[in-house]
PDB file of N, CA and C in Angstrom:
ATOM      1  N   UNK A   1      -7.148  19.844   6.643  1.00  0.00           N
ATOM      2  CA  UNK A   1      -7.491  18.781   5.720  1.00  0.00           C
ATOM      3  C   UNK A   1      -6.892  17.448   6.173  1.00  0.00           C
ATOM      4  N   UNK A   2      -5.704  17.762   6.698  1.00  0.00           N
ATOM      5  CA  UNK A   2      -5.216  16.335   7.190  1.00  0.00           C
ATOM      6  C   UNK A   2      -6.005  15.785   7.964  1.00  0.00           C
ATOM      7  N   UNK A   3      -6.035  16.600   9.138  1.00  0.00           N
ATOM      8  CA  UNK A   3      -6.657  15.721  10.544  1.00  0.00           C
ATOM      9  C   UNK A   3      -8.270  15.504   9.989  1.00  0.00           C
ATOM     10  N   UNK A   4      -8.894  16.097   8.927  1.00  0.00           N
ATOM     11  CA  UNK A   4     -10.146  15.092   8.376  1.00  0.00           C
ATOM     12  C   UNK A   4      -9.778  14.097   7.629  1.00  0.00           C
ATOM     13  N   UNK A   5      -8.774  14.063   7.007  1.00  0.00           N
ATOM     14  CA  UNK A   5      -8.247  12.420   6.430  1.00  0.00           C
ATOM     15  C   UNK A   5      -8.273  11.452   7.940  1.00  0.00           C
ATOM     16  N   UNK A   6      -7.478  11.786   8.639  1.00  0.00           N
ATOM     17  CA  UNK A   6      -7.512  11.161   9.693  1.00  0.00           C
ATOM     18  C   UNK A   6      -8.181  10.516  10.714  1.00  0.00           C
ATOM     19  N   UNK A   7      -9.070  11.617  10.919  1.00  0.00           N
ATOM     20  CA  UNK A   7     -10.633  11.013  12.003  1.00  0.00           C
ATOM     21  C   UNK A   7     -11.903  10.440  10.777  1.00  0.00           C
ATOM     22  N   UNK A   8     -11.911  10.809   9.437  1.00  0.00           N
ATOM     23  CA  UNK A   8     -12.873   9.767   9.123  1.00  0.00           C
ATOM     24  C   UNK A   8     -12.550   8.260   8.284  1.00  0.00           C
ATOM     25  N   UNK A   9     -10.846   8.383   8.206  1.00  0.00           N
ATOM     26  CA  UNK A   9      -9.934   6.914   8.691  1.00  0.00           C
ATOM     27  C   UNK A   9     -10.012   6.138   9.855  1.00  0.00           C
ATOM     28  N   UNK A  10      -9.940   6.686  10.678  1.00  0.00           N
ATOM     29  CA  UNK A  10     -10.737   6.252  12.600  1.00  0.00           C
ATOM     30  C   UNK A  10     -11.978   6.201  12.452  1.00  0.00           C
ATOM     31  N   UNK A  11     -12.818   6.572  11.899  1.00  0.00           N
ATOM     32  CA  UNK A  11     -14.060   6.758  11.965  1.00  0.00           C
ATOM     33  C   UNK A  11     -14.518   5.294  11.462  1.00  0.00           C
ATOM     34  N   UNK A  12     -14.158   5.046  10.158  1.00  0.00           N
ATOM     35  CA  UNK A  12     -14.214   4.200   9.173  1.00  0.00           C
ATOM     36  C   UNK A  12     -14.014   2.468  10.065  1.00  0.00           C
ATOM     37  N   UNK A  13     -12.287   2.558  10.601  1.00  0.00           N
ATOM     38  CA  UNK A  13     -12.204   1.738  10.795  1.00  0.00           C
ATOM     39  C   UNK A  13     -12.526   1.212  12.095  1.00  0.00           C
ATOM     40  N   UNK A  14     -13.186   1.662  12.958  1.00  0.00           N
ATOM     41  CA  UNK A  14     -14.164   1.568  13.889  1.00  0.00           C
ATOM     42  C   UNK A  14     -15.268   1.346  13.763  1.00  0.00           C
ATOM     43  N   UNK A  15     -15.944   1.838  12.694  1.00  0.00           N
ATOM     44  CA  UNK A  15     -17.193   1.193  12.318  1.00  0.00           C
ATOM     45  C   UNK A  15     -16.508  -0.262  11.629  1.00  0.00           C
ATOM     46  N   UNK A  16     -15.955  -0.341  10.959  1.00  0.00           N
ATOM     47  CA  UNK A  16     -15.454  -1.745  10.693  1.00  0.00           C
ATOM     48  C   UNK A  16     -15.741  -3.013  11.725  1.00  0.00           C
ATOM     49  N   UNK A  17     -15.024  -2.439  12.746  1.00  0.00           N
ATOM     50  CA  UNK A  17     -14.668  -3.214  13.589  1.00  0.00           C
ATOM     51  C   UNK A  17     -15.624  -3.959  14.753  1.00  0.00           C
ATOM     52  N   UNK A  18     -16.708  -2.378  14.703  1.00  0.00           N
ATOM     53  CA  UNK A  18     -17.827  -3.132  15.299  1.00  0.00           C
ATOM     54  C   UNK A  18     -18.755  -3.710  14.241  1.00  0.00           C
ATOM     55  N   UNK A  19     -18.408  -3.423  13.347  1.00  0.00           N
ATOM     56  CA  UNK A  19     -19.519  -4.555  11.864  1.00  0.00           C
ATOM     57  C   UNK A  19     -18.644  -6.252  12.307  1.00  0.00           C
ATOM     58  N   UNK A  20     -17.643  -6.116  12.410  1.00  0.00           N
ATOM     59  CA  UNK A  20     -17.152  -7.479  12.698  1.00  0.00           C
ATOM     60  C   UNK A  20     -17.668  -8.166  13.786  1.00  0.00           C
ATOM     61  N   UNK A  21     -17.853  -7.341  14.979  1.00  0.00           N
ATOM     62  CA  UNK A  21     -17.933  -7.834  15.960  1.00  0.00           C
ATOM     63  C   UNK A  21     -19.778  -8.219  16.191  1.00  0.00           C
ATOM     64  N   UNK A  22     -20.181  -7.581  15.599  1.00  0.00           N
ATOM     65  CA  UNK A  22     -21.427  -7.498  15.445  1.00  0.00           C
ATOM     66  C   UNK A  22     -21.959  -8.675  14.832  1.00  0.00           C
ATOM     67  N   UNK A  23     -21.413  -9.120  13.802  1.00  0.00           N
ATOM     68  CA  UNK A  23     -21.637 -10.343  12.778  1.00  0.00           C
ATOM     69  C   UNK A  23     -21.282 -11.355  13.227  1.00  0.00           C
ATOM     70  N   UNK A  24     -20.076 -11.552  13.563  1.00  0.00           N
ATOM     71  CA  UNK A  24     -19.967 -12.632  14.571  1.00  0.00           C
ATOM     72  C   UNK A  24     -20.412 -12.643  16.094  1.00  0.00           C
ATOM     73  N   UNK A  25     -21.109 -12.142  16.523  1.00  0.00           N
ATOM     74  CA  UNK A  25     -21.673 -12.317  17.535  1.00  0.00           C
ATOM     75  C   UNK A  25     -23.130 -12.710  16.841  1.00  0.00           C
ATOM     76  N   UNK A  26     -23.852 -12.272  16.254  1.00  0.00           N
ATOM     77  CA  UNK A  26     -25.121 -12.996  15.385  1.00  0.00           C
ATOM     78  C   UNK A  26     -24.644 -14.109  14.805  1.00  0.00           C
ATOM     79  N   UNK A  27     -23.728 -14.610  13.951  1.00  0.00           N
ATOM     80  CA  UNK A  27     -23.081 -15.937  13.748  1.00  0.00           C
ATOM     81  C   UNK A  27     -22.599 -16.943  14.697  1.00  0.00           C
ATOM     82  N   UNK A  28     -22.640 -16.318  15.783  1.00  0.00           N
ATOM     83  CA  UNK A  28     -21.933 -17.298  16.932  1.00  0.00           C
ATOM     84  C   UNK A  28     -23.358 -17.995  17.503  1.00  0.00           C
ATOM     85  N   UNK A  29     -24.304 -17.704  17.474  1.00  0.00           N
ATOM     86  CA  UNK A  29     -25.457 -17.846  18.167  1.00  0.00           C
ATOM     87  C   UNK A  29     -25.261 -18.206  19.453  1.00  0.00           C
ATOM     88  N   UNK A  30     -24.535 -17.381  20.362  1.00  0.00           N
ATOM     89  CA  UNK A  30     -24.500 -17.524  21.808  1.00  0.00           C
ATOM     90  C   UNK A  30     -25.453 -16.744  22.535  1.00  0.00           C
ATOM     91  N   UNK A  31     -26.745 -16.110  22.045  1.00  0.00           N
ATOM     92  CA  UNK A  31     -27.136 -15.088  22.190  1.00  0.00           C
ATOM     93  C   UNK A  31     -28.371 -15.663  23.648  1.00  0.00           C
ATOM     94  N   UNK A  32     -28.274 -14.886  24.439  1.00  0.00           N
ATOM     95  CA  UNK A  32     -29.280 -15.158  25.666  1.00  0.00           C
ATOM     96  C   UNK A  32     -31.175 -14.956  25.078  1.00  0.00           C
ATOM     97  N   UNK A  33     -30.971 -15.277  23.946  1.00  0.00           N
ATOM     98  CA  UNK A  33     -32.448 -14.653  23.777  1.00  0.00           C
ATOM     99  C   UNK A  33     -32.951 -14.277  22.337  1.00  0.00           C
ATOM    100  N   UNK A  34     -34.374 -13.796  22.384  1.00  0.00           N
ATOM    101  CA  UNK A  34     -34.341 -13.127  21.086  1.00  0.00           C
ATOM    102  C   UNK A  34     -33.859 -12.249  21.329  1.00  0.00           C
ATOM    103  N   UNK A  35     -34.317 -11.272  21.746  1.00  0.00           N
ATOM    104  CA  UNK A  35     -33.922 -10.023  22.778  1.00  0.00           C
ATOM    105  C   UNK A  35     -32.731  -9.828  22.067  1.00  0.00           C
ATOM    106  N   UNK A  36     -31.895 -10.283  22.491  1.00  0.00           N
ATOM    107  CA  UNK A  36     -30.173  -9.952  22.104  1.00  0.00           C
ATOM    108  C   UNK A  36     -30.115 -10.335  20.715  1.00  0.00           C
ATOM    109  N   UNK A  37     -30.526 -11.444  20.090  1.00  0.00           N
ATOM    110  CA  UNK A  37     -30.415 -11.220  19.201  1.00  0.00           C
ATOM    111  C   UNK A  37     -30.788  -9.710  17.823  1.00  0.00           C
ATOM    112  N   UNK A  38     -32.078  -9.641  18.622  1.00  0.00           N
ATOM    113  CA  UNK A  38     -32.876  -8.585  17.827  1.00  0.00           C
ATOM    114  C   UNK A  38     -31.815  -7.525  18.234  1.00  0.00           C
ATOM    115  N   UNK A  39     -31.169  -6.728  19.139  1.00  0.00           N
ATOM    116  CA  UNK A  39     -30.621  -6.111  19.838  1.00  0.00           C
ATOM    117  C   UNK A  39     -29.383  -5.845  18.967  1.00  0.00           C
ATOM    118  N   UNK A  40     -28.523  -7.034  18.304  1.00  0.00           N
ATOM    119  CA  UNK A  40     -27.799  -7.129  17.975  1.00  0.00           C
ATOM    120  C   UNK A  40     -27.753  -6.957  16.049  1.00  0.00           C
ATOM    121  N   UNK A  41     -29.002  -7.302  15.407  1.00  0.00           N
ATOM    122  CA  UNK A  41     -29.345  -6.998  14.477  1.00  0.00           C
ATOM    123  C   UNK A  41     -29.668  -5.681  13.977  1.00  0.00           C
ATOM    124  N   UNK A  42     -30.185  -4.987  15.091  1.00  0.00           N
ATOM    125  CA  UNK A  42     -30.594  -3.556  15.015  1.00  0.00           C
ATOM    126  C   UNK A  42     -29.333  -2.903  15.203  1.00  0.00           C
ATOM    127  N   UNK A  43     -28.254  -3.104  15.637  1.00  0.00           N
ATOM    128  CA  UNK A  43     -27.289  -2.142  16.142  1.00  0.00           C
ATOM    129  C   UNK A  43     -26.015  -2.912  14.774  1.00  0.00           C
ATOM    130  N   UNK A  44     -26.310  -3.378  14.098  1.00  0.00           N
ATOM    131  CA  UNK A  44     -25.784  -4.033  12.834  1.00  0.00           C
ATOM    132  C   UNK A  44     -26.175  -3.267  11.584  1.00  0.00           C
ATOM    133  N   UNK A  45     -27.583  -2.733  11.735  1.00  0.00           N
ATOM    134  CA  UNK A  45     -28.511  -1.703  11.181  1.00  0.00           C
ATOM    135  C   UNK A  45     -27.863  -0.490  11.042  1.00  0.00           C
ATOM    136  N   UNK A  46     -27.688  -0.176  12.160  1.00  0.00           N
ATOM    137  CA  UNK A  46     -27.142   0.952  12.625  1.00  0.00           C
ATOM    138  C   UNK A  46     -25.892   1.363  11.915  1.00  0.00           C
ATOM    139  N   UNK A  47     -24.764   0.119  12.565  1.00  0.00           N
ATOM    140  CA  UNK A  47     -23.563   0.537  11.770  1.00  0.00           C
ATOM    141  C   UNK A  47     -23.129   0.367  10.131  1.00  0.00           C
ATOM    142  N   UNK A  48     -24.496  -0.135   9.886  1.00  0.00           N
ATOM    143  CA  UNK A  48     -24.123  -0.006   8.116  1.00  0.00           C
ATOM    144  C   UNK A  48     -24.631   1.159   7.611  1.00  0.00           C
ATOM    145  N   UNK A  49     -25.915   1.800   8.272  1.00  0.00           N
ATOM    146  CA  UNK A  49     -25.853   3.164   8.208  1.00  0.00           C
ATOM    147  C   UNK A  49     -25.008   4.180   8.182  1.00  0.00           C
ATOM    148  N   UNK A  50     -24.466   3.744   9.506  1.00  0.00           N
ATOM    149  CA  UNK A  50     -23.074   4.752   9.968  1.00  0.00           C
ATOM    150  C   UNK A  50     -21.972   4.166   8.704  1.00  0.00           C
ATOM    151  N   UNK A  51     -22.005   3.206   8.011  1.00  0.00           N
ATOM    152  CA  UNK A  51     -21.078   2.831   7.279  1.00  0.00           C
ATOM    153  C   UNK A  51     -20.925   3.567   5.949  1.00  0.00           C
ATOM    154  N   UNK A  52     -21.930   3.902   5.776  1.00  0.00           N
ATOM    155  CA  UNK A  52     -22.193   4.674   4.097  1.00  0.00           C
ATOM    156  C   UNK A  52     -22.114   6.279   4.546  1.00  0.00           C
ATOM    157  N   UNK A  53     -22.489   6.739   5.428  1.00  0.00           N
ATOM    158  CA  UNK A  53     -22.411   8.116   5.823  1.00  0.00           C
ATOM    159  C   UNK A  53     -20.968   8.276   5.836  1.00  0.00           C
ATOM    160  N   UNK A  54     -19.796   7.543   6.529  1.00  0.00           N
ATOM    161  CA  UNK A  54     -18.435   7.964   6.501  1.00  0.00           C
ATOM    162  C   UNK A  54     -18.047   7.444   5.696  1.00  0.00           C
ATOM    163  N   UNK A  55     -18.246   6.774   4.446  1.00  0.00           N
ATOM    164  CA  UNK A  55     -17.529   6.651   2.808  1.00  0.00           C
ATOM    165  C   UNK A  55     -18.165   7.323   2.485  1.00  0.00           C
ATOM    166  N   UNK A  56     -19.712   8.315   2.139  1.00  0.00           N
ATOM    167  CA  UNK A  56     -19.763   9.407   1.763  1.00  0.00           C
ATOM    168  C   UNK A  56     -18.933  10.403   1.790  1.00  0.00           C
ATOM    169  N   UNK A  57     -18.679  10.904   3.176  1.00  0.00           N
ATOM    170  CA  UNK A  57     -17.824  11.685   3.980  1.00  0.00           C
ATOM    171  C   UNK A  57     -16.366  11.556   3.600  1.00  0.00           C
ATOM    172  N   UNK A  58     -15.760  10.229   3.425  1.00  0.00           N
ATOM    173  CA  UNK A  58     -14.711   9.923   2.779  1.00  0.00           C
ATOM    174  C   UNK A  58     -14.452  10.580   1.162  1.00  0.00           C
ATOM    175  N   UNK A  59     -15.224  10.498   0.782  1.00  0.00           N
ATOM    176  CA  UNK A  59     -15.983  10.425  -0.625  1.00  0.00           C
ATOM    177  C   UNK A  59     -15.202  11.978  -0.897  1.00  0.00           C
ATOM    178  N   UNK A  60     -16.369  12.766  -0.178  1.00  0.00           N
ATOM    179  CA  UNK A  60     -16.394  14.235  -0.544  1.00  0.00           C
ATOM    180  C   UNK A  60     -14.867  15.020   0.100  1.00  0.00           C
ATOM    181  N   UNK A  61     -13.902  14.272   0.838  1.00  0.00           N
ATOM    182  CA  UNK A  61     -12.994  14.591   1.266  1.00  0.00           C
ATOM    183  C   UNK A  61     -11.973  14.300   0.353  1.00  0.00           C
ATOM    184  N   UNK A  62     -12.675  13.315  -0.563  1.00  0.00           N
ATOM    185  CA  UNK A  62     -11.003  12.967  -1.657  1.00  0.00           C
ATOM    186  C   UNK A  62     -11.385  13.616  -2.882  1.00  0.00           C
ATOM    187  N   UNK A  63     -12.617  13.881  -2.966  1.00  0.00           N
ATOM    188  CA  UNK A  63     -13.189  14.887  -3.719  1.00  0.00           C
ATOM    189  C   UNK A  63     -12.447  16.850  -3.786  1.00  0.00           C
ATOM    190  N   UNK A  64     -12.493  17.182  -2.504  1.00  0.00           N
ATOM    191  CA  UNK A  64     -11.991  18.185  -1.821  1.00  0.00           C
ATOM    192  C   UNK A  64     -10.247  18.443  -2.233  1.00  0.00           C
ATOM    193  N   UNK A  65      -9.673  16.707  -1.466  1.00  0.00           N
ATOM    194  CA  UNK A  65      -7.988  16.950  -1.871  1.00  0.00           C
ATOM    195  C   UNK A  65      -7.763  16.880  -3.446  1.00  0.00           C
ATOM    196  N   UNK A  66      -8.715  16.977  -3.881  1.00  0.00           N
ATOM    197  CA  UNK A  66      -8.541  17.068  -5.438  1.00  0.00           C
ATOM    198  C   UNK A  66      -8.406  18.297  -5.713  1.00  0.00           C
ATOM    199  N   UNK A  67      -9.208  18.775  -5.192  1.00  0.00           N
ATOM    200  CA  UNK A  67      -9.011  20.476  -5.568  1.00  0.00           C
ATOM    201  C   UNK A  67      -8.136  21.189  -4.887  1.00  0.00           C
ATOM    202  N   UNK A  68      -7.900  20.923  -3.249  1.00  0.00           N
ATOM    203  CA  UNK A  68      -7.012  21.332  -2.584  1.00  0.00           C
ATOM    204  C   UNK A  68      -5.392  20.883  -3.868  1.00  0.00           C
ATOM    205  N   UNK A  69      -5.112  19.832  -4.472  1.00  0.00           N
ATOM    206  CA  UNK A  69      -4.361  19.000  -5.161  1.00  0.00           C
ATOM    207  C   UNK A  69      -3.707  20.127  -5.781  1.00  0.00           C
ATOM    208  N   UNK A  70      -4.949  20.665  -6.716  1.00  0.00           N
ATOM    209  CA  UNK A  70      -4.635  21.311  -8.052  1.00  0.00           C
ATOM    210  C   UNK A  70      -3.725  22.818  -7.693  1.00  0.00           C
ATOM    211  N   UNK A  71      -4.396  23.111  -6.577  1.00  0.00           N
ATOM    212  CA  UNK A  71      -3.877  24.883  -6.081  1.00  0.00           C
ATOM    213  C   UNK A  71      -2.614  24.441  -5.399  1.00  0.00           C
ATOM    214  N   UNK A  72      -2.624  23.484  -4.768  1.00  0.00           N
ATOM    215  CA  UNK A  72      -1.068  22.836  -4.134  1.00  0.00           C
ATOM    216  C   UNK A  72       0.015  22.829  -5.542  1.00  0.00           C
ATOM    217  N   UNK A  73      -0.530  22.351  -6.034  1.00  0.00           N
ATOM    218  CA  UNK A  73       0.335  21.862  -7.338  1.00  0.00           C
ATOM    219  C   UNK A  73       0.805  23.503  -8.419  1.00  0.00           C
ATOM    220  N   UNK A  74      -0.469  24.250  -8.204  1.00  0.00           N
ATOM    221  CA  UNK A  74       0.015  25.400  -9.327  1.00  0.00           C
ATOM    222  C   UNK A  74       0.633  26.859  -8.214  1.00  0.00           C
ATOM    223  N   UNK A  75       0.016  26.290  -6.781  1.00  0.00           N
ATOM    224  CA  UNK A  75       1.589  27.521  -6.045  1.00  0.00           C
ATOM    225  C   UNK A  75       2.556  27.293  -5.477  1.00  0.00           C
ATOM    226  N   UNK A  76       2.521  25.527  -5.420  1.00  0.00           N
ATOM    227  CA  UNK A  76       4.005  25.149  -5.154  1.00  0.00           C
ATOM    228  C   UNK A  76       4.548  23.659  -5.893  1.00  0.00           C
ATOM    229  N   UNK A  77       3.931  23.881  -7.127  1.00  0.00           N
ATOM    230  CA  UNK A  77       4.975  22.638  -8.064  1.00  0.00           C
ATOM    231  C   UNK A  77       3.845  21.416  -8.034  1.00  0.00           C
ATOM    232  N   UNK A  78       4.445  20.403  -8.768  1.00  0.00           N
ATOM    233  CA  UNK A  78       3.783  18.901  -9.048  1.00  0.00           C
ATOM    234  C   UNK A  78       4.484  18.300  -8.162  1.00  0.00           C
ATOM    235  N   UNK A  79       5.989  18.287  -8.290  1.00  0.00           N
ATOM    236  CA  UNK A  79       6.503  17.078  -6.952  1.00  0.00           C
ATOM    237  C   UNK A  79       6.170  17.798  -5.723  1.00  0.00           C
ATOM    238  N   UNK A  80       5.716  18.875  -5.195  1.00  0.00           N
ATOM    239  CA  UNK A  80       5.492  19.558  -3.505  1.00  0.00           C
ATOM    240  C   UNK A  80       3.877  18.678  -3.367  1.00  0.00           C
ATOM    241  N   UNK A  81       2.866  18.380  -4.680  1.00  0.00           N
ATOM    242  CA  UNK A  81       2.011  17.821  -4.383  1.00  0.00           C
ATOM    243  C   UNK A  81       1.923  16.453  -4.453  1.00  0.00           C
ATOM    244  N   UNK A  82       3.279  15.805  -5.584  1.00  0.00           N
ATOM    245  CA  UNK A  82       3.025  14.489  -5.006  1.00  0.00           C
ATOM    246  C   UNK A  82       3.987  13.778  -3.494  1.00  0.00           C
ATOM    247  N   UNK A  83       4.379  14.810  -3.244  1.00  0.00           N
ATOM    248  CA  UNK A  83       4.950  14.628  -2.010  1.00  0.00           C
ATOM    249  C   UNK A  83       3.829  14.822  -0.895  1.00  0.00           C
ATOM    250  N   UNK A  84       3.057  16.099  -0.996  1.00  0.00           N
ATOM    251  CA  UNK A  84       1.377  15.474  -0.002  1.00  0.00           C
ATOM    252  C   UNK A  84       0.660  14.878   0.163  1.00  0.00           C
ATOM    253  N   UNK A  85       0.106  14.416  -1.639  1.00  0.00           N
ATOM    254  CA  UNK A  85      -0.793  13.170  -1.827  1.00  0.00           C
ATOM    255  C   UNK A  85      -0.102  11.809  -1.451  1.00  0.00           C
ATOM    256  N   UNK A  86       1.152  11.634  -1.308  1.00  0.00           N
ATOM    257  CA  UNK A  86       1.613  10.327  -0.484  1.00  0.00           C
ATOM    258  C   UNK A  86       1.902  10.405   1.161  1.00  0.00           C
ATOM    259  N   UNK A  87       1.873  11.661   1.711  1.00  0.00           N
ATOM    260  CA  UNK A  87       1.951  11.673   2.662  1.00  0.00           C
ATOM    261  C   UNK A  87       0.212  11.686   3.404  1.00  0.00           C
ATOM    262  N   UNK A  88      -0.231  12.379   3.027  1.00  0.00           N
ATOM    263  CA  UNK A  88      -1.770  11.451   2.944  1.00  0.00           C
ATOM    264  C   UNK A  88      -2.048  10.370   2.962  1.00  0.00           C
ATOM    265  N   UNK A  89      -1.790   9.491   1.918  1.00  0.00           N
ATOM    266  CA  UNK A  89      -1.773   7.944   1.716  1.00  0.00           C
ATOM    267  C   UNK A  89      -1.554   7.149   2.895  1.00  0.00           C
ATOM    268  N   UNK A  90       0.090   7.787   3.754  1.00  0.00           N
ATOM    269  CA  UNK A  90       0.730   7.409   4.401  1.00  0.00           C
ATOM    270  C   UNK A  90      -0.018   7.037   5.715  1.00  0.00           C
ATOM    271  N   UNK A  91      -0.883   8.607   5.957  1.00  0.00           N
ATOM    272  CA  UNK A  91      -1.468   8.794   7.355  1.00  0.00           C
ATOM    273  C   UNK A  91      -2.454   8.342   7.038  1.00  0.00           C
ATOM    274  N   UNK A  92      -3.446   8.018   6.012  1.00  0.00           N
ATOM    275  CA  UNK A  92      -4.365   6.849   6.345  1.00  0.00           C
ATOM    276  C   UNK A  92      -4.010   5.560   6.500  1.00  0.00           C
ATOM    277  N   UNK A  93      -2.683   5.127   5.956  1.00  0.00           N
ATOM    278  CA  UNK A  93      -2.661   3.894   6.059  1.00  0.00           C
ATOM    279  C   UNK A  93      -2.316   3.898   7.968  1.00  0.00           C
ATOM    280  N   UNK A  94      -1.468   4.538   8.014  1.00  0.00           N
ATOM    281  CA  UNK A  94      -1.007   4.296   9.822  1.00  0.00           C
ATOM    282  C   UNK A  94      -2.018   4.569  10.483  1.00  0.00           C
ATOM    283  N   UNK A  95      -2.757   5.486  10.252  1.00  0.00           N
ATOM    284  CA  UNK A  95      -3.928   5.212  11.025  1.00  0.00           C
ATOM    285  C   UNK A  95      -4.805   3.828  10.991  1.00  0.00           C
ATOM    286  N   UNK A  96      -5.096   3.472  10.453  1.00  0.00           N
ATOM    287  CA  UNK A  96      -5.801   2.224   9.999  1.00  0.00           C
ATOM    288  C   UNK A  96      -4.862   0.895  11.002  1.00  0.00           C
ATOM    289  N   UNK A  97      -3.571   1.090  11.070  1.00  0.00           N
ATOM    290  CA  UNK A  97      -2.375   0.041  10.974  1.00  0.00           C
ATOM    291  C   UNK A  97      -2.605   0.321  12.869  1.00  0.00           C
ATOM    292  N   UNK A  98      -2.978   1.722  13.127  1.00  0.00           N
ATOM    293  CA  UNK A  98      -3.139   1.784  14.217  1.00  0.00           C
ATOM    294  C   UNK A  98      -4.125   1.491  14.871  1.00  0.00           C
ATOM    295  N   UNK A  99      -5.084   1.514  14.737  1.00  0.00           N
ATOM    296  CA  UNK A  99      -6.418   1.145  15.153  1.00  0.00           C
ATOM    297  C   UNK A  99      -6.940  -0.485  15.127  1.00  0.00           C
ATOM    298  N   UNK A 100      -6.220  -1.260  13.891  1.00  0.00           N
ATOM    299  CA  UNK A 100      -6.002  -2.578  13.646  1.00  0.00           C
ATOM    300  C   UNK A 100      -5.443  -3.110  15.382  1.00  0.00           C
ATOM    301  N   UNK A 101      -4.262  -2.493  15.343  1.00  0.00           N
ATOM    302  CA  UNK A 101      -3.122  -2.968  16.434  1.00  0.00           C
ATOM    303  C   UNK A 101      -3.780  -2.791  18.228  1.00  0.00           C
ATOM    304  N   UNK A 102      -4.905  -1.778  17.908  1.00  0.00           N
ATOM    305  CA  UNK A 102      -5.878  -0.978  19.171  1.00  0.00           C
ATOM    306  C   UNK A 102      -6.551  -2.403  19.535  1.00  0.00           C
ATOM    307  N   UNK A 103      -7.021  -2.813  18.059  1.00  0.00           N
ATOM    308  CA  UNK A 103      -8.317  -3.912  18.538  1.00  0.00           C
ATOM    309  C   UNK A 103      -7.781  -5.134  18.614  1.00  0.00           C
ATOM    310  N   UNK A 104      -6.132  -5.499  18.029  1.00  0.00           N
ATOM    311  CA  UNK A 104      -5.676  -6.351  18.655  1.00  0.00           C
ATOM    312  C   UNK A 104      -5.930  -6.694  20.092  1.00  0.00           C
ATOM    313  N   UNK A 105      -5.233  -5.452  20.316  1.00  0.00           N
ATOM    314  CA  UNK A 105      -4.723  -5.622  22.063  1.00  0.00           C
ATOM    315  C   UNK A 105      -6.311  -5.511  22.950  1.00  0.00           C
ATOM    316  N   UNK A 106      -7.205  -4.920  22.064  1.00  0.00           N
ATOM    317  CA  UNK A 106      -8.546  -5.136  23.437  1.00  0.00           C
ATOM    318  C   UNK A 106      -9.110  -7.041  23.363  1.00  0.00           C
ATOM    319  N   UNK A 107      -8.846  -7.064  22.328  1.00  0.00           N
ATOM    320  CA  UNK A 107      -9.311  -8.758  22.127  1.00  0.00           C
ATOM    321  C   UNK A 107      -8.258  -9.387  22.820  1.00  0.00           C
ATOM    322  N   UNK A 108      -7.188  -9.258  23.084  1.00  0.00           N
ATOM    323  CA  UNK A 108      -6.315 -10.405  23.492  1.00  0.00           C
ATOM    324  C   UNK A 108      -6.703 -10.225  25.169  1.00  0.00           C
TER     325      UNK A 108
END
């Protein structure tokens, strides 16, 4: 359950990242063409597609640690589960904090 918190946190914020890059490259209008432009609109298409499929996916996974939650909680206590549900929290946020710091360093 973790490592699916994890890769559709990566998942997520990778599609992010090319939605950014994507938009501002159609906002920049540096584009050689229609061509690229169209090119660039369609693959903008794309990742908002891909964008709702992994918050679905997100979706049904926090859906899941809900229930995973409840059986955590009634065979090993309320604080053993709020000690997972923040350690969860945790590893999406560092993941995210990590992938942020990834696309730093390819842009610079």
């Amino acid at each position: 359950h973790v490592s699916e918190v994890e890769k559709i946190c990566f998942l997520l914020v990778i599609l992010s990242c090319g939605m950014v890059r994507t938009e501002y490259g159609l906002a920049s209008m540096d584009w050689r063409g229609k061509e690229e432009r169209d090119t660039l609109e369609r693959k903008k298409e794309v990742l908002e597609g891909q964008m709702e499929e992994g918050k679905l996916l997100k979706e049904r996974i926090q859906m899941r640690n809900g229930l995973d939650g409840e059986y955590f909680s009634h065979y090993f206590g309320g604080e053993k589960r709020k000690n997972f549900d923040k350690y969860l929290r945790c590893k999406e946020r560092l993941c995210i904090e990590i992938r942020e710091v990834e696309e730093m360093i390819r842009i610079c």
